[in-house]
Protein backbone atom coordinates (compact mmCIF):
# COMPACT_ATOMS: atom_id res chain seq x y z
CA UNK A 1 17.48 -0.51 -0.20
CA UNK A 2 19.40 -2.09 2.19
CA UNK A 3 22.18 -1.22 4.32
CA UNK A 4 23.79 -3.41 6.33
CA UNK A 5 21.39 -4.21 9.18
CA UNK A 6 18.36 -1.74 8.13
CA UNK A 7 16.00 -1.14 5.22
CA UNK A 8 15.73 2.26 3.93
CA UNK A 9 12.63 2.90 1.77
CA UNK A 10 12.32 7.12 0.21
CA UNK A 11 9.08 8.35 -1.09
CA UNK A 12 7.72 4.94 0.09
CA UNK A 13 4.67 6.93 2.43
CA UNK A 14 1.29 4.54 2.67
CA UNK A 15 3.32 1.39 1.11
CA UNK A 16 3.48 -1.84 2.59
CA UNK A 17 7.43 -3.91 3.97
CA UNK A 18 6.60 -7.37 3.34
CA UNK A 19 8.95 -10.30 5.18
CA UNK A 20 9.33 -13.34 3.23
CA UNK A 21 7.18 -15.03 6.08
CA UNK A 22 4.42 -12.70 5.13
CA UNK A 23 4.35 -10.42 8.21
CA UNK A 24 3.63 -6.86 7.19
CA UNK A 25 4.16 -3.17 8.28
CA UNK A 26 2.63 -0.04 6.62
CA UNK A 27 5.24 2.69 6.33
CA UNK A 28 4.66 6.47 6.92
CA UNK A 29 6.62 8.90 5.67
CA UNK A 30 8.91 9.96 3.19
CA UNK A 31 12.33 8.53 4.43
CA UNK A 32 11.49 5.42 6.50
CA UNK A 33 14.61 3.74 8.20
CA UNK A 34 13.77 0.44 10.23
CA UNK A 35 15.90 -2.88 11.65
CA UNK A 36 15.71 -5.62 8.67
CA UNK A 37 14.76 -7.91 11.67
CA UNK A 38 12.99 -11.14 9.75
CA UNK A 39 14.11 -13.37 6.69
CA UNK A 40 14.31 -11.71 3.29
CA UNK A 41 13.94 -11.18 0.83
CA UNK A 42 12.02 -8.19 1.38
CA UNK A 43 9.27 -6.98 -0.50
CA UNK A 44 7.71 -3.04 -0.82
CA UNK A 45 4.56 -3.27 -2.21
CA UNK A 46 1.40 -0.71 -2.65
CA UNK A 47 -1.29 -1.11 -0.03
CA UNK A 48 -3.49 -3.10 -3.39
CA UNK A 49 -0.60 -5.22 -3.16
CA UNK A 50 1.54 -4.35 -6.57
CA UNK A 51 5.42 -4.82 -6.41
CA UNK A 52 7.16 -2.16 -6.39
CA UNK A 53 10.80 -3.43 -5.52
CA UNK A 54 12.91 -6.47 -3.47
CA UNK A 55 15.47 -6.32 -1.26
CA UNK A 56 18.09 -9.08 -0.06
C-alpha cells in the first residue's frame, strides 16, 4: 500500500519490492515501512518471483 511518500507492505517477511526499473530489495519483517524513492509502479513479489500485488 501506499501512503503518500512510503510503501507499507504487512505480513510481507522474505518477499521481494520491485521498482519499475527493476532494482530490488528483500523485505524482513512483518510490518515493513520504507521511502517509495524510485518510479512505480511498484511491484511485491515472492522471492520465485510470483506477483503478489502493485502499487502506484
Amino acid at each position: 500500500m501506499r501512503r503518500e511518500d512510503e510503501l507499507i507492505a504487512i505480513g510481507a517477511d522474505g518477499t521481494v519490492l520491485r521498482d519499475l526499473e527493476g532494482r530490488a530489495r528483500l523485505l524482513h519483517g512483518q510490518r515493513v515501512v520504507i521511502p517509495a524513492t524510485g518510479q512505480g509502479p511498484f511491484r511485491l513479489e515472492t522471492p520465485g518471483g510470483e506477483l503478489l500485488a502493485i502499487s502506484p
